[in-house]
N, C-alpha and C. Protein backbone atom coordinates (compact mmCIF):
# COMPACT_ATOMS: atom_id res chain seq x y z
N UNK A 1 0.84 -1.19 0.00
CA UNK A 1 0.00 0.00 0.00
C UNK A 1 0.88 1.25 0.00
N UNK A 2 0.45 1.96 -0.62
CA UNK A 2 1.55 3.51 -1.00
C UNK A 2 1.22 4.69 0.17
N UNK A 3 1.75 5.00 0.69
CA UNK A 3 1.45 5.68 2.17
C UNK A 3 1.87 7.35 1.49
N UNK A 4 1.05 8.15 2.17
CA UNK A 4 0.85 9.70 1.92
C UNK A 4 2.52 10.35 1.05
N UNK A 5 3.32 10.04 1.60
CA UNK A 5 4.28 10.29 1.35
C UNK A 5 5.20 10.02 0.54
N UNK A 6 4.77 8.79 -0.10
CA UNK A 6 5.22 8.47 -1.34
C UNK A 6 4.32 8.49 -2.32
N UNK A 7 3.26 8.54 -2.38
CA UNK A 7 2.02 9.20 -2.97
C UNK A 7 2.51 10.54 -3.41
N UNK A 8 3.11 11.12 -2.57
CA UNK A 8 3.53 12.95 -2.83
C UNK A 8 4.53 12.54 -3.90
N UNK A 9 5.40 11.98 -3.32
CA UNK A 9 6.63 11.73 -4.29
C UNK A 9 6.14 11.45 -5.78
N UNK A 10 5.61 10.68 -6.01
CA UNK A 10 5.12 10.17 -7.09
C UNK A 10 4.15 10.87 -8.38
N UNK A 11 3.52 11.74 -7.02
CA UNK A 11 2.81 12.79 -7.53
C UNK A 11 3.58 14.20 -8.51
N UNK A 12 4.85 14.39 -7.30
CA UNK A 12 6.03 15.24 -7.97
C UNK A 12 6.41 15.06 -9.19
N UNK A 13 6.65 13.33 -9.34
CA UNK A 13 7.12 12.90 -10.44
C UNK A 13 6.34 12.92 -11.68
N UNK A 14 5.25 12.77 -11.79
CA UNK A 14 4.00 13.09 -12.49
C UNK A 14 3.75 14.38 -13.05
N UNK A 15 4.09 15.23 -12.09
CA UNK A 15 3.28 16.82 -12.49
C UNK A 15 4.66 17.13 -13.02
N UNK A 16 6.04 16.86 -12.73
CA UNK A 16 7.18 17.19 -13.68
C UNK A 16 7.37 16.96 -15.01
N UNK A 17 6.37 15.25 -14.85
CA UNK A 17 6.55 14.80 -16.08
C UNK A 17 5.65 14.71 -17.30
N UNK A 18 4.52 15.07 -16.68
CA UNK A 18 3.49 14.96 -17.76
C UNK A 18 2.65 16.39 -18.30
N UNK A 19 2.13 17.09 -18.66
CA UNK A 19 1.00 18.33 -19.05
C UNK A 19 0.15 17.86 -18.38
N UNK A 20 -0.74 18.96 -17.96
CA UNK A 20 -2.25 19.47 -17.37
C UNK A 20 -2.81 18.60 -18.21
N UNK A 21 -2.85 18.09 -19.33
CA UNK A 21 -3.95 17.24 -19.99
C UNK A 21 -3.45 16.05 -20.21
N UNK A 22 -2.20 15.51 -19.31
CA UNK A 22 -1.96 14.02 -19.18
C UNK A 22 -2.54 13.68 -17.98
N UNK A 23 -2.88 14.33 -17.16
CA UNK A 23 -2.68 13.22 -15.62
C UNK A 23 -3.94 14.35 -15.00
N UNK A 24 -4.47 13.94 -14.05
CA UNK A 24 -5.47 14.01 -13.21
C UNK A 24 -4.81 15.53 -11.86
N UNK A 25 -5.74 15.74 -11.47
CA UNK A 25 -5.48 16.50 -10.25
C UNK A 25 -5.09 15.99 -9.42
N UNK A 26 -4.07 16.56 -8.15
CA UNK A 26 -3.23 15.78 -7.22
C UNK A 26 -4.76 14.60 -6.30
N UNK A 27 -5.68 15.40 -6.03
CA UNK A 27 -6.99 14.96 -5.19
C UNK A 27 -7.33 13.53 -6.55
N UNK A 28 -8.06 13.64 -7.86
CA UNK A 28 -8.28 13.12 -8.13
C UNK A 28 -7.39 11.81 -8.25
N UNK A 29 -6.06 11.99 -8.68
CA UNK A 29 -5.35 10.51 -8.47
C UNK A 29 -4.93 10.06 -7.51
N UNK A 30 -5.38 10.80 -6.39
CA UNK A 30 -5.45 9.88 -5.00
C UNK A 30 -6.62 8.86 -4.91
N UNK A 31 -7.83 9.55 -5.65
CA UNK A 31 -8.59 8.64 -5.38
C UNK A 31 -8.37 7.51 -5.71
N UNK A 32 -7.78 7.13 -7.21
CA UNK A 32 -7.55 6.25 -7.52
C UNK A 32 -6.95 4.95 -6.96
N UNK A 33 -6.25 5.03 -5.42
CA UNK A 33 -5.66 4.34 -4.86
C UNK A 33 -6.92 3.68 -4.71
N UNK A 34 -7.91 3.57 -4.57
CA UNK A 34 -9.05 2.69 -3.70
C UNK A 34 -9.63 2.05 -4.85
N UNK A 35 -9.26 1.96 -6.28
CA UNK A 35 -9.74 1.59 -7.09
C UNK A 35 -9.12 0.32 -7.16
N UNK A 36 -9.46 -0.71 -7.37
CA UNK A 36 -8.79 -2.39 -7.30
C UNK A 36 -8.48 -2.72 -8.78
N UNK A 37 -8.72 -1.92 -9.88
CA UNK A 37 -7.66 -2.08 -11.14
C UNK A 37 -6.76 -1.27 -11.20
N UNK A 38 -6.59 -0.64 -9.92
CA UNK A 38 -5.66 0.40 -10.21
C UNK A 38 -4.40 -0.24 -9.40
N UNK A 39 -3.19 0.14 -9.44
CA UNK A 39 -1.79 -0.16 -9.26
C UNK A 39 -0.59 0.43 -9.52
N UNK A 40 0.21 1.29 -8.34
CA UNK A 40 1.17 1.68 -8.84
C UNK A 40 2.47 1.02 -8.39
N UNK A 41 3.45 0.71 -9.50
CA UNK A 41 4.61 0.05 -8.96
C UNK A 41 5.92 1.19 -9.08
N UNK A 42 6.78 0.95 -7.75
CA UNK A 42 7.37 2.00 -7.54
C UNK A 42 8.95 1.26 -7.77
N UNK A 43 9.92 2.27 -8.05
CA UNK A 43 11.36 1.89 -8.43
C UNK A 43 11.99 2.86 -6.99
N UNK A 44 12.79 2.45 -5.86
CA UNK A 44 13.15 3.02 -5.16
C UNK A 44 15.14 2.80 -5.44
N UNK A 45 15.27 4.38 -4.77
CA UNK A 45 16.72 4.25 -4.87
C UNK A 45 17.64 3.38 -3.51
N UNK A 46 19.13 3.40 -3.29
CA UNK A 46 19.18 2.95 -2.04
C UNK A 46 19.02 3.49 -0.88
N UNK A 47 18.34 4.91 -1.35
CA UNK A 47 18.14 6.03 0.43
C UNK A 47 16.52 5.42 0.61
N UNK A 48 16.32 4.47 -0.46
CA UNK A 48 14.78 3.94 -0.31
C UNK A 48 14.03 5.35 -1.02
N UNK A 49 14.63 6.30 -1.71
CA UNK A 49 13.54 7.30 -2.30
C UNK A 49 12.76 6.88 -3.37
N UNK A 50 11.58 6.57 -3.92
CA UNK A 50 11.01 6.49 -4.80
C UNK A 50 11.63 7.22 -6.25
N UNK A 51 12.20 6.92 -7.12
CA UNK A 51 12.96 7.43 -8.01
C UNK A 51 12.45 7.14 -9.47
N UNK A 52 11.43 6.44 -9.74
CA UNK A 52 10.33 6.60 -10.50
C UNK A 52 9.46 4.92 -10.99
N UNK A 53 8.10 5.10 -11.00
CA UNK A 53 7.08 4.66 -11.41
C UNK A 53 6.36 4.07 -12.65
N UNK A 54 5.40 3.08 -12.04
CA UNK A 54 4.67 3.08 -13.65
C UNK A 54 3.33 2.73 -12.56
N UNK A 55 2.05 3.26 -13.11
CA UNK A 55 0.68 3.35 -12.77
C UNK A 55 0.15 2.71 -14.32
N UNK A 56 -0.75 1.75 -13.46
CA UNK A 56 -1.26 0.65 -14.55
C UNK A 56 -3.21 0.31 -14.25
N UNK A 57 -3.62 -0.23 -15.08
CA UNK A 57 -4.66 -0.45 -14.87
C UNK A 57 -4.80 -1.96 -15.62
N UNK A 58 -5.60 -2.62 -14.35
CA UNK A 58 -5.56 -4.45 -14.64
C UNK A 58 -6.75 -4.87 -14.94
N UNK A 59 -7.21 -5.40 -15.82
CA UNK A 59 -8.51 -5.80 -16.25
C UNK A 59 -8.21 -7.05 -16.20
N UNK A 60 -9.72 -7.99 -16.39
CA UNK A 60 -9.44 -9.85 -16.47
C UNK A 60 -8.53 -9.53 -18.00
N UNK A 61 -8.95 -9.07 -19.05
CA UNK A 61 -8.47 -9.08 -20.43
C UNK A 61 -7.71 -8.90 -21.04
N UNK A 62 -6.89 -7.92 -20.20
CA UNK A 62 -5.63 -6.98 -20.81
C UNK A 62 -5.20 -5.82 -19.55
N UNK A 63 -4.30 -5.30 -20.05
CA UNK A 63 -3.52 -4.08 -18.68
C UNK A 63 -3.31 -2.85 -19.67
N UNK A 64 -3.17 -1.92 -18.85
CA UNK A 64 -3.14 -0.31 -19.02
C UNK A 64 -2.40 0.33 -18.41
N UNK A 65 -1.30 0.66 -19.43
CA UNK A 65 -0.04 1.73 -18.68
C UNK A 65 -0.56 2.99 -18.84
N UNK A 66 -0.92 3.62 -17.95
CA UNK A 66 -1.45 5.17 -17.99
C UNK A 66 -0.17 5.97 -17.70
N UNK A 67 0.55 5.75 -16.99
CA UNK A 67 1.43 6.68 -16.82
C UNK A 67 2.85 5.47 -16.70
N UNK A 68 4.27 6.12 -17.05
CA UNK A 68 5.16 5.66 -16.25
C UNK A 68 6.17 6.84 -16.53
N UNK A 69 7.02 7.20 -15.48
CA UNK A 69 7.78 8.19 -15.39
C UNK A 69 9.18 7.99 -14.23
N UNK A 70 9.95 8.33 -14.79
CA UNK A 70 11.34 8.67 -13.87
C UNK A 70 11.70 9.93 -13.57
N UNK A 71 12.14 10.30 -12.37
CA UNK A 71 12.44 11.51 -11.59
C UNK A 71 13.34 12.54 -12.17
N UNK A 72 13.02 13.14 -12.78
CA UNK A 72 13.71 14.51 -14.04
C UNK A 72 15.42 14.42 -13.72
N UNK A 73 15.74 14.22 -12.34
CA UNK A 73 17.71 14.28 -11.96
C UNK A 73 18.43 13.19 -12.74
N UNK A 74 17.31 12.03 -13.31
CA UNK A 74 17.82 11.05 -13.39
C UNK A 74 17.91 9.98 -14.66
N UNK A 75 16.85 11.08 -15.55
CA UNK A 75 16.34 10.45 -16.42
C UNK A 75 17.44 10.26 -17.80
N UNK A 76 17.73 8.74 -18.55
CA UNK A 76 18.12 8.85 -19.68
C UNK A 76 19.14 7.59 -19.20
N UNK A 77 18.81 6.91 -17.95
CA UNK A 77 20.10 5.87 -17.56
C UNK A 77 19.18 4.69 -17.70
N UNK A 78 18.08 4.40 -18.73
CA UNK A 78 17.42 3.53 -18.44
C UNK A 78 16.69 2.36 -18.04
N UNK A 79 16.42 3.10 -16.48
CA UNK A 79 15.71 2.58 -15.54
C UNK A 79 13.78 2.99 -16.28
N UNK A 80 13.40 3.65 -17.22
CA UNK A 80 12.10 3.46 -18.00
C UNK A 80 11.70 2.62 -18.32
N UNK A 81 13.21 2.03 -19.23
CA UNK A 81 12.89 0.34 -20.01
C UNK A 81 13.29 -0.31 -19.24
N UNK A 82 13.77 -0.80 -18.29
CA UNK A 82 14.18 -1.79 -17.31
C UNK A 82 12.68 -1.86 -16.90
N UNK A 83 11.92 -0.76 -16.11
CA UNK A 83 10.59 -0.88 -15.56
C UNK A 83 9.55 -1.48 -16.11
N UNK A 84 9.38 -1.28 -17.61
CA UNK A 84 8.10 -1.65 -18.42
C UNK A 84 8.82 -3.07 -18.85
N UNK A 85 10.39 -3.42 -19.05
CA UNK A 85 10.65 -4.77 -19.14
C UNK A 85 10.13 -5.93 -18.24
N UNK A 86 10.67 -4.93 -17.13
CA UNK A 86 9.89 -5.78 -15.59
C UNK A 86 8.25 -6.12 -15.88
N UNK A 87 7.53 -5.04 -16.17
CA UNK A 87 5.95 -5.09 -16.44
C UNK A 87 5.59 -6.44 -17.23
N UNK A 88 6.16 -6.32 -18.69
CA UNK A 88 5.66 -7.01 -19.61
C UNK A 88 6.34 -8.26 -19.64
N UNK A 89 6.97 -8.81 -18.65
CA UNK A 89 7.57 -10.30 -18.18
C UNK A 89 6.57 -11.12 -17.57
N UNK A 90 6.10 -9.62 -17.14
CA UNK A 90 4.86 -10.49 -15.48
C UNK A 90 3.90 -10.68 -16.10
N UNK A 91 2.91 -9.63 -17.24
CA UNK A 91 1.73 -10.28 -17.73
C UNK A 91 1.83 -11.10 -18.46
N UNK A 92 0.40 -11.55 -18.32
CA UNK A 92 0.37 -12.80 -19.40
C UNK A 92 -1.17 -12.47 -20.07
N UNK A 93 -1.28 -11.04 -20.02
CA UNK A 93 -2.51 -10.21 -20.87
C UNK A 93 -1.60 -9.17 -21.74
N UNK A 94 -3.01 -8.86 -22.78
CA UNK A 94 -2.25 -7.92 -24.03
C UNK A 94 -1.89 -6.70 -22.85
N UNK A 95 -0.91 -5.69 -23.00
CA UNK A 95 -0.78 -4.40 -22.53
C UNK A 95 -0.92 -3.01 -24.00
N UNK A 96 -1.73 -2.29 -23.56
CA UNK A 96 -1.90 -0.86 -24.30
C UNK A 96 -1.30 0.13 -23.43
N UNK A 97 -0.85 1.06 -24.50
CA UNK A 97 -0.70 2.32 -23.61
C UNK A 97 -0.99 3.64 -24.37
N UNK A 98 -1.43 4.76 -24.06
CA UNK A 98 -1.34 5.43 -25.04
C UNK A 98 -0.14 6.44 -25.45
N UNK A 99 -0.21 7.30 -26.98
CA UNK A 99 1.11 7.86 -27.02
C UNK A 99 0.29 8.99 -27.78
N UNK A 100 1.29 10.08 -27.64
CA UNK A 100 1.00 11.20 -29.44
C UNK A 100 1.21 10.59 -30.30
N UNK A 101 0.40 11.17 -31.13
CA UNK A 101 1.22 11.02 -32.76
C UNK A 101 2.32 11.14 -33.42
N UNK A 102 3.16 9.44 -33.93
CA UNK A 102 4.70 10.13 -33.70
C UNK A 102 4.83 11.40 -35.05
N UNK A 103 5.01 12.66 -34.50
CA UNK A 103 4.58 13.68 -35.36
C UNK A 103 6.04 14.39 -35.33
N UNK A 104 6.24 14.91 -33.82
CA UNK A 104 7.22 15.56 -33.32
C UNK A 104 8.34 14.54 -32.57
N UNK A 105 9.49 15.16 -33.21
CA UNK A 105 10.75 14.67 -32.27
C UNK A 105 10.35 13.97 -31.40
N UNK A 106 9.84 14.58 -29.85
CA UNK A 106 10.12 14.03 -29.06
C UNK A 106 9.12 12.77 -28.87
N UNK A 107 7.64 13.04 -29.53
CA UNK A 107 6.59 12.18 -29.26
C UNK A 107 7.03 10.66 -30.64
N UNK A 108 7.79 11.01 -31.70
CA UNK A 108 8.63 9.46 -32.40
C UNK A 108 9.21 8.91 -31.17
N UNK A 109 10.46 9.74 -30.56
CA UNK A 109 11.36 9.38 -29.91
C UNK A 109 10.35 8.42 -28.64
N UNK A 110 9.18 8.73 -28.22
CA UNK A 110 8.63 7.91 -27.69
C UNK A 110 7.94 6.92 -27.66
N UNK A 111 7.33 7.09 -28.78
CA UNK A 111 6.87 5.72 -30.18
C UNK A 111 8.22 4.44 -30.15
N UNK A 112 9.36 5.62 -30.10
CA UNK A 112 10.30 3.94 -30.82
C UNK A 112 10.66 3.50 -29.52
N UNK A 113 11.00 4.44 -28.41
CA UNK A 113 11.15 3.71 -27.24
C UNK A 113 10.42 2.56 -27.03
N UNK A 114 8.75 2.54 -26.67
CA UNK A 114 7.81 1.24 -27.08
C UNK A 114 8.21 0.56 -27.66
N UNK A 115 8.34 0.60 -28.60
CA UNK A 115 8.36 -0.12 -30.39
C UNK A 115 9.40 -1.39 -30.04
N UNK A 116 10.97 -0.40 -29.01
CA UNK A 116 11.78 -1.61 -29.16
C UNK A 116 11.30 -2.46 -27.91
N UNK A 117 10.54 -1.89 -27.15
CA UNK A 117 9.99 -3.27 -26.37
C UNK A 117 8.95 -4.09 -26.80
N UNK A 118 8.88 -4.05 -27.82
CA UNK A 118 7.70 -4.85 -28.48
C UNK A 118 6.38 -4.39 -29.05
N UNK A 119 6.25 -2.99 -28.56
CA UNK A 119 4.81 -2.31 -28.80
C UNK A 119 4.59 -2.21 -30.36
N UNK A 120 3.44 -2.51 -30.42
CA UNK A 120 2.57 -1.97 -31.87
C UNK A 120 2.14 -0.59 -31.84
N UNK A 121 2.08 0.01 -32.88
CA UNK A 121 1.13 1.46 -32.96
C UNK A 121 0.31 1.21 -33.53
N UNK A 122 -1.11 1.20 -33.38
CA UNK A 122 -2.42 0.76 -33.89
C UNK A 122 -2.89 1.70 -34.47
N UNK A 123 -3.63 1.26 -35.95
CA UNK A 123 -4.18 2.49 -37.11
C UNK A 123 -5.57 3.24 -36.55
N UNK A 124 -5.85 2.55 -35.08
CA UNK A 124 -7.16 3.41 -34.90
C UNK A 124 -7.42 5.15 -34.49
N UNK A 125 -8.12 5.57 -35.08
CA UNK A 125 -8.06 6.77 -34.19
C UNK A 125 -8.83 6.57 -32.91
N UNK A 126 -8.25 7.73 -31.88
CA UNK A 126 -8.47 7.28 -31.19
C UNK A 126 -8.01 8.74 -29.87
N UNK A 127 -9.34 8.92 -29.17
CA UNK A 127 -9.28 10.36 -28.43
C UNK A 127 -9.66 10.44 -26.64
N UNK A 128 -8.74 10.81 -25.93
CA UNK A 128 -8.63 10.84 -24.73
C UNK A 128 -9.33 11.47 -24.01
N UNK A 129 -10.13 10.95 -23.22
CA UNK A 129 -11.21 12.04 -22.62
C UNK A 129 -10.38 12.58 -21.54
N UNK A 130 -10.98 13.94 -21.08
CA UNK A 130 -10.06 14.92 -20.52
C UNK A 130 -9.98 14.18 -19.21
N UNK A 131 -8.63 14.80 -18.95
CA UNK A 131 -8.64 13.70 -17.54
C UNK A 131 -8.80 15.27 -16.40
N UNK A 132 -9.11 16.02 -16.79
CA UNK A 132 -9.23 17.45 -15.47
C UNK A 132 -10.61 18.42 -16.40
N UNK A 133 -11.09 18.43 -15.19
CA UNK A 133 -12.18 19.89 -15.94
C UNK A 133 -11.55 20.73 -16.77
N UNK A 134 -12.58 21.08 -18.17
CA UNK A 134 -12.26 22.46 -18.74
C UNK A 134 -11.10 21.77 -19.55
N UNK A 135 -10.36 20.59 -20.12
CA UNK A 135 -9.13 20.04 -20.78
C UNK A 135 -10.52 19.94 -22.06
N UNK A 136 -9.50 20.09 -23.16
CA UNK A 136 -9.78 19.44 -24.13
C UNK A 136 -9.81 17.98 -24.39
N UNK A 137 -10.25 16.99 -25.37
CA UNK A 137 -10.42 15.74 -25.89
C UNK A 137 -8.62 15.75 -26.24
N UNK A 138 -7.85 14.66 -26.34
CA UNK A 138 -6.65 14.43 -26.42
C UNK A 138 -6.37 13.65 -27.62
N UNK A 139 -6.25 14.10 -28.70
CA UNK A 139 -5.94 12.76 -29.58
C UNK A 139 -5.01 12.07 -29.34
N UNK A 140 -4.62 10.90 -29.44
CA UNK A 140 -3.48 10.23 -28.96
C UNK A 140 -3.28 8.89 -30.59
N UNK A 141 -2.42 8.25 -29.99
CA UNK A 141 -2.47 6.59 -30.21
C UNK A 141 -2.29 5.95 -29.46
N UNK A 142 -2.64 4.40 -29.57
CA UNK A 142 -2.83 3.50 -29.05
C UNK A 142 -1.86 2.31 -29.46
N UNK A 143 -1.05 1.94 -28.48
CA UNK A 143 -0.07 1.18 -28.60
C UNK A 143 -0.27 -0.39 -28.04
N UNK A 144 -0.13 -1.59 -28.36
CA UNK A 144 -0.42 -2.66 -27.81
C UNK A 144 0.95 -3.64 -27.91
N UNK A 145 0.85 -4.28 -27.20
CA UNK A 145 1.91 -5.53 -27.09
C UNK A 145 1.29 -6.97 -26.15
N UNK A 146 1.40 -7.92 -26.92
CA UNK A 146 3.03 -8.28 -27.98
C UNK A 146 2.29 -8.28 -29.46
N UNK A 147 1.41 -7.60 -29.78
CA UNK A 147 0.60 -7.51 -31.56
C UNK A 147 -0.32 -6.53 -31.59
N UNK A 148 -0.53 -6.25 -32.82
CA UNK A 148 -1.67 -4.94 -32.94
C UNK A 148 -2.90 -5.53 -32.51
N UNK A 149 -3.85 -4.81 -32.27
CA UNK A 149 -5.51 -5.14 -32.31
C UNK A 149 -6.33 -5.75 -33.07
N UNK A 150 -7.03 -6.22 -33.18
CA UNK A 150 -7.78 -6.51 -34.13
C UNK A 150 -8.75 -5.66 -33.88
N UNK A 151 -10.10 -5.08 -34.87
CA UNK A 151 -10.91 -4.60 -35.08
C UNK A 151 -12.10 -4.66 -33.41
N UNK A 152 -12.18 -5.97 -32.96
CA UNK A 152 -13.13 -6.30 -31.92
C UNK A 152 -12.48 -6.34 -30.74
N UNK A 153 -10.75 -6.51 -30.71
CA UNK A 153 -10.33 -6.29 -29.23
C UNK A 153 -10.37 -4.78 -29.04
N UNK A 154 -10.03 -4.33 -30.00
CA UNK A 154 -10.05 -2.56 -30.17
C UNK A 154 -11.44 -1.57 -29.47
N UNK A 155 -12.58 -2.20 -30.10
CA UNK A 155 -13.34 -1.83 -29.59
C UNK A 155 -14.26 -2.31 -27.94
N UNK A 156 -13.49 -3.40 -27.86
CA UNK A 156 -13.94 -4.10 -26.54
C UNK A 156 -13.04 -3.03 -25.47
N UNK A 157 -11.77 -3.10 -25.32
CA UNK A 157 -10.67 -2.38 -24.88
C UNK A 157 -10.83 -0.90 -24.69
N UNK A 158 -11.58 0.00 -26.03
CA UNK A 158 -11.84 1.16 -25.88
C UNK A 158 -12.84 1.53 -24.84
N UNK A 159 -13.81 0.08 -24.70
CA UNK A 159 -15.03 0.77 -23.86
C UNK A 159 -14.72 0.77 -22.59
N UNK A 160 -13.98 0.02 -22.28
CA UNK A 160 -13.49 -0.44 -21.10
C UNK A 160 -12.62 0.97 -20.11
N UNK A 161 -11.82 1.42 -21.43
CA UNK A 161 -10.86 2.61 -20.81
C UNK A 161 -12.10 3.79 -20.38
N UNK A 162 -12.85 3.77 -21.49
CA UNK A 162 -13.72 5.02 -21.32
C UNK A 162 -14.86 4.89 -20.01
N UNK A 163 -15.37 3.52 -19.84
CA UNK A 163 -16.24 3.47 -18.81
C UNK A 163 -15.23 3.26 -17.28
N UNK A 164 -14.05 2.53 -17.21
CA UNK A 164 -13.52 2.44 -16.24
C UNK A 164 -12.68 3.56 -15.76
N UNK A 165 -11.21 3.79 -16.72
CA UNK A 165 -10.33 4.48 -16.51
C UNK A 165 -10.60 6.03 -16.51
N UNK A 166 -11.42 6.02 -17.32
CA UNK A 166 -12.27 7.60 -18.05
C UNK A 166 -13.14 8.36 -17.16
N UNK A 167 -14.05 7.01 -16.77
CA UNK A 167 -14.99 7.48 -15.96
C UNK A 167 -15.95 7.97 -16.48
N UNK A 168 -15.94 7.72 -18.16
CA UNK A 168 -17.35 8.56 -18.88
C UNK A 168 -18.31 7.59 -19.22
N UNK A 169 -19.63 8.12 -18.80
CA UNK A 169 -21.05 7.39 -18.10
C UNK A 169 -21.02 6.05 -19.44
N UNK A 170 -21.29 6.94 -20.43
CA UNK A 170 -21.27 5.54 -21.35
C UNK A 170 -20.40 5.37 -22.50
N UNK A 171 -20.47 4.41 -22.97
CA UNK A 171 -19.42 4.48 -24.60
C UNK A 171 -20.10 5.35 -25.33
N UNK A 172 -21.29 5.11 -25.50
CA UNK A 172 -22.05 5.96 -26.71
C UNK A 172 -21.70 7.46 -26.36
N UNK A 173 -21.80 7.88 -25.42
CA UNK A 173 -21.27 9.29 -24.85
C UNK A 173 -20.11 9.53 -25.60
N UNK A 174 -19.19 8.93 -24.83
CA UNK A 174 -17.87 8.65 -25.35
C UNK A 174 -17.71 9.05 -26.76
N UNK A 175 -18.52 8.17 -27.16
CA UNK A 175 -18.16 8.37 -28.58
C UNK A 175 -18.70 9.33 -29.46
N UNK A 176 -19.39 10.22 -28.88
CA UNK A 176 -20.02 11.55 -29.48
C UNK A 176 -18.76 12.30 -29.45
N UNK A 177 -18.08 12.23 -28.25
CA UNK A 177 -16.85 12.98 -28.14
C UNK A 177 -15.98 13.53 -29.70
């Protein structure tokens, strides 16, 4: 169980690492601790500091990397891919995650990071409901491993993020979006 204080930590690591329209409010992803698909696994240094994360979401069907991040002092010695190596040893379900469009430098550069751990980039479109009041819809992609989607896991998977992870009332909603 992740106790207040490494919760903060983690939180640090998050709001360093992601935009206002990646990640949730400090209150709202607390809640998430009480959620039972929810899970965060932590990478500690030897002072025992939390030195960076991956937050996942576990379904019977498949798993969901929503976030994973390393602590800005430290980043580029990779302990990222060591973490999601660790991840994708242990399941024995498909994993998605989402990404930008590899459009820009840095959002390829994060495409191929995936890519060499096995990830697919899937042809669907495919749009992020805001994770904070007042955010815009997020276009993203959708990355899977160890193979792309097919047409019916795609849409089984989508409803799932949107009614569980999303929190939006229905798919059909959703999908007016």
């Amino acid at each position: 169980m992740i106790n207040e204080s490494e919760f903060d930590k983690i939180f640090e690591i998050m709001n360093a690492s992601f935009p206002d329209s990646e990640r949730r409010t400090y209150e709202g992803q607390k809640e998430l601790l009480s959620d039972p698909h929810y899970r965060l696994i932590t990478e500690k240094d030897a002072s025992d500091h939390i030195i960076a994360f991956v937050a996942v979401w576990e379904f019977p069907s498949f798993r969901f990397v929503e976030h994973i991040a390393v602590d800005p002092a430290i980043r580029g010695g990779g302990l990222g891919g060591k973490l999601m190596k660790a991840y994708i040893e242990e399941s024995l379900s498909p994993i998605l995650l989402e990404v930008e469009p590899p459009v820009a430098d840095l959002a390829q550069r994060r495409v191929n990071f995936y890519k060499r751990l096995g990830f697919h980039i899937n042809h669907f479109d495919y749009v992020q409901p805001p994770l904070q009041k007042e955010q815009p819809d997020l276009p993203l992609k959708i990355m899977s491993y160890p193979q792309t989607l097919t047409d019916a896991e795609y849409a089984l998977y989508k409803e799932i993020l949107y009614t569980k992870v999303y929190n939006v009332l229905t798919f059909t909603e959703a999908e007016r979006r």
